[in-house]
N, C-alpha and C. Protein backbone atom coordinates (compact mmCIF):
# COMPACT_ATOMS: atom_id res chain seq x y z
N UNK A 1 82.36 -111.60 54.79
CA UNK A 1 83.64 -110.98 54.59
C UNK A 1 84.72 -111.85 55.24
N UNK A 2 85.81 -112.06 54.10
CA UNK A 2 86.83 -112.91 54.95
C UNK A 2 87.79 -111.87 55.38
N UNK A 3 89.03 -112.08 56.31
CA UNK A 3 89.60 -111.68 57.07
C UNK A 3 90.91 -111.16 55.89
N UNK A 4 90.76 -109.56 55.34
CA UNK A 4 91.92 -108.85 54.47
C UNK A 4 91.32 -108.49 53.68
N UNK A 5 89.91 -108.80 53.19
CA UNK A 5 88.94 -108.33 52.49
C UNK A 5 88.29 -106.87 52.66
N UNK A 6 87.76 -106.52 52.22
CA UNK A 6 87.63 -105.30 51.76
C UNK A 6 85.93 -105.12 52.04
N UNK A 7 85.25 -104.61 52.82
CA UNK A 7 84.24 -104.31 53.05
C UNK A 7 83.53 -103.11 52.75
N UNK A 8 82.31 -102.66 52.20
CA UNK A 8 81.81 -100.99 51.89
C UNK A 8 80.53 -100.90 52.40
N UNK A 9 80.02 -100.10 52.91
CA UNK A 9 78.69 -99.72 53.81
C UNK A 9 78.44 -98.15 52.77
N UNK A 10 77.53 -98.23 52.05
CA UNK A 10 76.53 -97.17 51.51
C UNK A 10 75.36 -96.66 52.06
N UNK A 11 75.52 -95.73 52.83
CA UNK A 11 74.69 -95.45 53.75
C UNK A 11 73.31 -94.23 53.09
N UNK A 12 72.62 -93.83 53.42
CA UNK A 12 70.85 -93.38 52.99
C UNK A 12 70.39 -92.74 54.00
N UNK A 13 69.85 -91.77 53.70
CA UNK A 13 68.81 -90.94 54.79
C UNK A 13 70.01 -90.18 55.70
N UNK A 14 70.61 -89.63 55.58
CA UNK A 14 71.38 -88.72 56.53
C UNK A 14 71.52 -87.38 55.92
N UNK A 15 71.63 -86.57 57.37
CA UNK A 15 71.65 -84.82 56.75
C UNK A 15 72.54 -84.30 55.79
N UNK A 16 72.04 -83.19 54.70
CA UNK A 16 73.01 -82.54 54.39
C UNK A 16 72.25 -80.77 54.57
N UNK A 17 72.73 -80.35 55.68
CA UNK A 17 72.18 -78.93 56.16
C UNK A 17 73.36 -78.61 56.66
N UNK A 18 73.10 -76.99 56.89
CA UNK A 18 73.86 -75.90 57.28
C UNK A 18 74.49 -76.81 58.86
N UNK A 19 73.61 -76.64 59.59
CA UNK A 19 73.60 -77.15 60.98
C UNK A 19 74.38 -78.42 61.14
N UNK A 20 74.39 -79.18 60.49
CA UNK A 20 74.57 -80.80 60.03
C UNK A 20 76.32 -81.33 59.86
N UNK A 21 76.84 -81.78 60.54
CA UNK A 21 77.93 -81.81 59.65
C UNK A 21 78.28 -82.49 58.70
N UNK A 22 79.31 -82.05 57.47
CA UNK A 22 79.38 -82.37 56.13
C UNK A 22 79.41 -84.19 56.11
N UNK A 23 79.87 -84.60 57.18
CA UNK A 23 80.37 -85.93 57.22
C UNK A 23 79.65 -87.14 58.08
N UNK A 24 80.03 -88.51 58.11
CA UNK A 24 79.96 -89.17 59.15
C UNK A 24 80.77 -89.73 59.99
N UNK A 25 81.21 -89.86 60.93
CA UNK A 25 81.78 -90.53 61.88
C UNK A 25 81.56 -92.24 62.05
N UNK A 26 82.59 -93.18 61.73
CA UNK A 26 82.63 -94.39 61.42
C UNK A 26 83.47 -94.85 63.02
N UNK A 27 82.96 -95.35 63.69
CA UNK A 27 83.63 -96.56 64.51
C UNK A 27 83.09 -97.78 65.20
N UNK A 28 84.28 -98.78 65.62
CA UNK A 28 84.40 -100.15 65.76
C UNK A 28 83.77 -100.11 67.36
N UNK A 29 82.30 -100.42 67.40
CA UNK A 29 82.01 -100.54 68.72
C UNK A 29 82.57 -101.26 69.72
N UNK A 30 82.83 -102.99 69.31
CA UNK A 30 83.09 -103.83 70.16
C UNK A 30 84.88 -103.58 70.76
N UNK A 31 85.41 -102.51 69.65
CA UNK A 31 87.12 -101.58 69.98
C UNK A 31 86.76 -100.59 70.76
N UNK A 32 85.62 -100.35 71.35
CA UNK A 32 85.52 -99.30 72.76
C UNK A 32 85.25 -97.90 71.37
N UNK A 33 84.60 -98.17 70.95
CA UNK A 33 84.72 -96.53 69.78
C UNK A 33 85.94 -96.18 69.38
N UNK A 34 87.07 -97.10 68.73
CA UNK A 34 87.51 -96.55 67.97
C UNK A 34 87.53 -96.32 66.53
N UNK A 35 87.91 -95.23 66.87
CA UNK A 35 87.44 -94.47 65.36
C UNK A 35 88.42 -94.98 63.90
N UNK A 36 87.49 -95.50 62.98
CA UNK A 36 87.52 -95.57 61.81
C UNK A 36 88.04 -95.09 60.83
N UNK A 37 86.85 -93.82 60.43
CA UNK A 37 87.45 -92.78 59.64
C UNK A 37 86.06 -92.07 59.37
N UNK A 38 86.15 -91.26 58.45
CA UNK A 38 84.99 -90.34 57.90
C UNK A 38 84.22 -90.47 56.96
N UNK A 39 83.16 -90.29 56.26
CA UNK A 39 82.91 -90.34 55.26
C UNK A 39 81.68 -88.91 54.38
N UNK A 40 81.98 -88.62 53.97
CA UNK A 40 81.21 -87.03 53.61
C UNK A 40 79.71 -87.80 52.87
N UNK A 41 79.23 -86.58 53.62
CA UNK A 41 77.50 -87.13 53.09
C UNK A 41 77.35 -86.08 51.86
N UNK A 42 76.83 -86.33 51.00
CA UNK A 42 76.42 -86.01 49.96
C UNK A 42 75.07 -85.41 49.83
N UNK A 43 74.98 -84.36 48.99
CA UNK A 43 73.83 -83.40 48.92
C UNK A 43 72.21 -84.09 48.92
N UNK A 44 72.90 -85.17 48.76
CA UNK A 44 71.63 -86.54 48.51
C UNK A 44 71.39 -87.16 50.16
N UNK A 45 72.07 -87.27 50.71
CA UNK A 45 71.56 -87.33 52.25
C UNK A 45 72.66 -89.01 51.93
N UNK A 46 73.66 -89.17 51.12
CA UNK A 46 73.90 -90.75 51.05
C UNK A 46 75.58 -90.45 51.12
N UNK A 47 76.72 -91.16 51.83
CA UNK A 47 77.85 -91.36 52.10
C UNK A 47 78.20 -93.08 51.52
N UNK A 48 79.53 -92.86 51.16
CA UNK A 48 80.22 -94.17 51.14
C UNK A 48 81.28 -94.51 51.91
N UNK A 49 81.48 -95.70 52.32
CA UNK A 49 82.38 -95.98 52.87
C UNK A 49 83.21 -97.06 52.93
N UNK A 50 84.68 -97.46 53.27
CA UNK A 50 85.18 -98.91 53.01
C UNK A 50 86.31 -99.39 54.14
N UNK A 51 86.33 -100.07 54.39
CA UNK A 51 87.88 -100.83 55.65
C UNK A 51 87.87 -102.15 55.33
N UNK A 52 88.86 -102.50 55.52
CA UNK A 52 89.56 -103.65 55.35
C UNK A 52 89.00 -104.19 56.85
N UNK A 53 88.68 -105.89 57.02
CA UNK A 53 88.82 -106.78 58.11
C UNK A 53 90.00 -107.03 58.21
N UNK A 54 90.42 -106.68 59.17
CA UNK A 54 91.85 -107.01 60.18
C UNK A 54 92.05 -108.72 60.03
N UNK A 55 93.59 -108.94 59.36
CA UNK A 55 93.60 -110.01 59.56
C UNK A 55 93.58 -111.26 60.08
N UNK A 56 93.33 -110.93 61.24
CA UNK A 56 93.02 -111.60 62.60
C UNK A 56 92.00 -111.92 63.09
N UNK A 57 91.12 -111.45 62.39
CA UNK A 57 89.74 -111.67 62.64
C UNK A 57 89.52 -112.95 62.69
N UNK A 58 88.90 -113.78 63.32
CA UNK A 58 88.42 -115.26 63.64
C UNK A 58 87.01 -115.50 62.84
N UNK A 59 86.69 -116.77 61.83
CA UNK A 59 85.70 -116.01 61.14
C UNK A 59 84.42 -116.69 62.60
N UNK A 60 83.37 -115.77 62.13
CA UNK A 60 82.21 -115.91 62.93
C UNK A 60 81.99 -114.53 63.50
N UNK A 61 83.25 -114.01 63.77
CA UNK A 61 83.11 -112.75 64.61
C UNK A 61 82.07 -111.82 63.61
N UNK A 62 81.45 -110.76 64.53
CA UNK A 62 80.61 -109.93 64.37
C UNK A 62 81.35 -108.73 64.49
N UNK A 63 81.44 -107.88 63.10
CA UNK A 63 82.09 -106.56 63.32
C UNK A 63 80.65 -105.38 63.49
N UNK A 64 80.85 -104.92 64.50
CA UNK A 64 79.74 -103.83 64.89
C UNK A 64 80.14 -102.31 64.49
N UNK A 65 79.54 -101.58 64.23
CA UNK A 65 79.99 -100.56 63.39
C UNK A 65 79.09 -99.10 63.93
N UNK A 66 79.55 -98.06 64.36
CA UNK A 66 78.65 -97.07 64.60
C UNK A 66 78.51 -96.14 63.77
N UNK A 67 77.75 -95.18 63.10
CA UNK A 67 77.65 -94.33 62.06
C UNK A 67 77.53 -93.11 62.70
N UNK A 68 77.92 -92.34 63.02
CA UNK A 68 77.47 -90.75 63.80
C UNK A 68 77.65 -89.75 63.13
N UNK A 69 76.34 -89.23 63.18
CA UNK A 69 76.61 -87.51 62.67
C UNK A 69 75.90 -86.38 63.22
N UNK A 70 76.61 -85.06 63.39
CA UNK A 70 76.53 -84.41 64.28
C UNK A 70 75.49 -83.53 64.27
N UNK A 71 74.39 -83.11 64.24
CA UNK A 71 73.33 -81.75 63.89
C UNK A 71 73.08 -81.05 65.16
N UNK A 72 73.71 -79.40 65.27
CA UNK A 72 73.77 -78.32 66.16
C UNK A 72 74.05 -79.21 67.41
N UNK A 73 75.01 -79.95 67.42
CA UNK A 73 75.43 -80.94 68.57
C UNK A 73 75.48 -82.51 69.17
N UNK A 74 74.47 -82.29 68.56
CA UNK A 74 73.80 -84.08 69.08
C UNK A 74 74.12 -84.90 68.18
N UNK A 75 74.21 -85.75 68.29
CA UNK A 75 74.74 -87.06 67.53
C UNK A 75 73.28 -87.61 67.21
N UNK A 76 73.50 -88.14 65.74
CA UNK A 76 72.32 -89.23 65.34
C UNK A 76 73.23 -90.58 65.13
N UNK A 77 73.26 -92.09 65.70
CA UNK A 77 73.86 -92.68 65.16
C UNK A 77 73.48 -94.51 64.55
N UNK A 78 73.33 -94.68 63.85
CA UNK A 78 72.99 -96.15 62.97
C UNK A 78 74.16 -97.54 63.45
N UNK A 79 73.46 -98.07 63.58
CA UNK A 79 74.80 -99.08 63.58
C UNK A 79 74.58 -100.18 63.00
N UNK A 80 75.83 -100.66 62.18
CA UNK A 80 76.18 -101.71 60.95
C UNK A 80 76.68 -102.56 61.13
N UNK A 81 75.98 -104.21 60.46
CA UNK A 81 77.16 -105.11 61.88
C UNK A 81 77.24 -106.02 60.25
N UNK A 82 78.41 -106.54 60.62
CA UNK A 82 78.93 -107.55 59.48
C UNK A 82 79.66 -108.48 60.07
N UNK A 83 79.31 -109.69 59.59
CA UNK A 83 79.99 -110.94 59.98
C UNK A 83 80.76 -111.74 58.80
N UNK A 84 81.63 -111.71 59.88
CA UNK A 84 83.01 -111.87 58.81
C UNK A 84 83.01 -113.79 58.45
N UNK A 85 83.61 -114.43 57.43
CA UNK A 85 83.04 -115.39 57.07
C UNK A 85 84.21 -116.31 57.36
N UNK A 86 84.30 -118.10 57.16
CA UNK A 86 85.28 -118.66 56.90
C UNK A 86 86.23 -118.50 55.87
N UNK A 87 87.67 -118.96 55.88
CA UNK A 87 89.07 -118.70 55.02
C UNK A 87 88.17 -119.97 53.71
N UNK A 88 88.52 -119.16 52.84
CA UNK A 88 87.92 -120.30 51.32
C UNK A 88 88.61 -121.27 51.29
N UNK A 89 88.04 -121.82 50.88
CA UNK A 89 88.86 -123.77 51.15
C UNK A 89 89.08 -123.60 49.58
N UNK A 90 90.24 -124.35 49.59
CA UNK A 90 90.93 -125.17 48.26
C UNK A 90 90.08 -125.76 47.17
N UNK A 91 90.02 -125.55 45.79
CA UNK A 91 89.29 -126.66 44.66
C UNK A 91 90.17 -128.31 44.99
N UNK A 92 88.41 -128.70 45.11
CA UNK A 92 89.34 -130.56 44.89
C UNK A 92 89.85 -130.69 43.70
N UNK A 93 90.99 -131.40 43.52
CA UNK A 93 91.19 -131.50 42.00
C UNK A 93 90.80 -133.02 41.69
């Protein structure tokens, strides 16, 4: 992923129960947990999700990603790491 690009994480195997909540909880580990945004899990146990890399990103960096969701309290959480790539170089002409 280059830096303004558009990234999506399709996530698998997560609850959809009474107890469970409807959603997941998305945040930027190496930003101290800040939070992302949401993404609703589906009757299928599967959520989608998307953010933009900050344009500032330096490529090489490692974006770390936490997934959390809540059942009768407790957190279950996955984490997603993507490394963001070099700026595309020019066609020789």
């Amino acid at each position: 992923m280059r830096p303004g690009d558009r990234y999506a994480i399709n996530g698998q195997g997560w609850y959809f129960a009474a107890e469970c909540a409807p959603h997941v909880d998305v945040a930027q580990r190496e930003a101290h947990g800040v939070p992302l945004g949401v993404a609703a899990v589906g009757d299928d146990g599967r959520f989608h999700f998307s953010h933009r890399v900050p344009l500032g990103t330096p490529h090489g960096t490692r974006i770390v990603l936490d997934v959390t969701q809540y059942c009768e309290g407790t957190g279950t959480t996955r984490t997603v790491r993507i490394k963001s790539a070099p700026p595309a170089r020019a066609a020789c002409a």
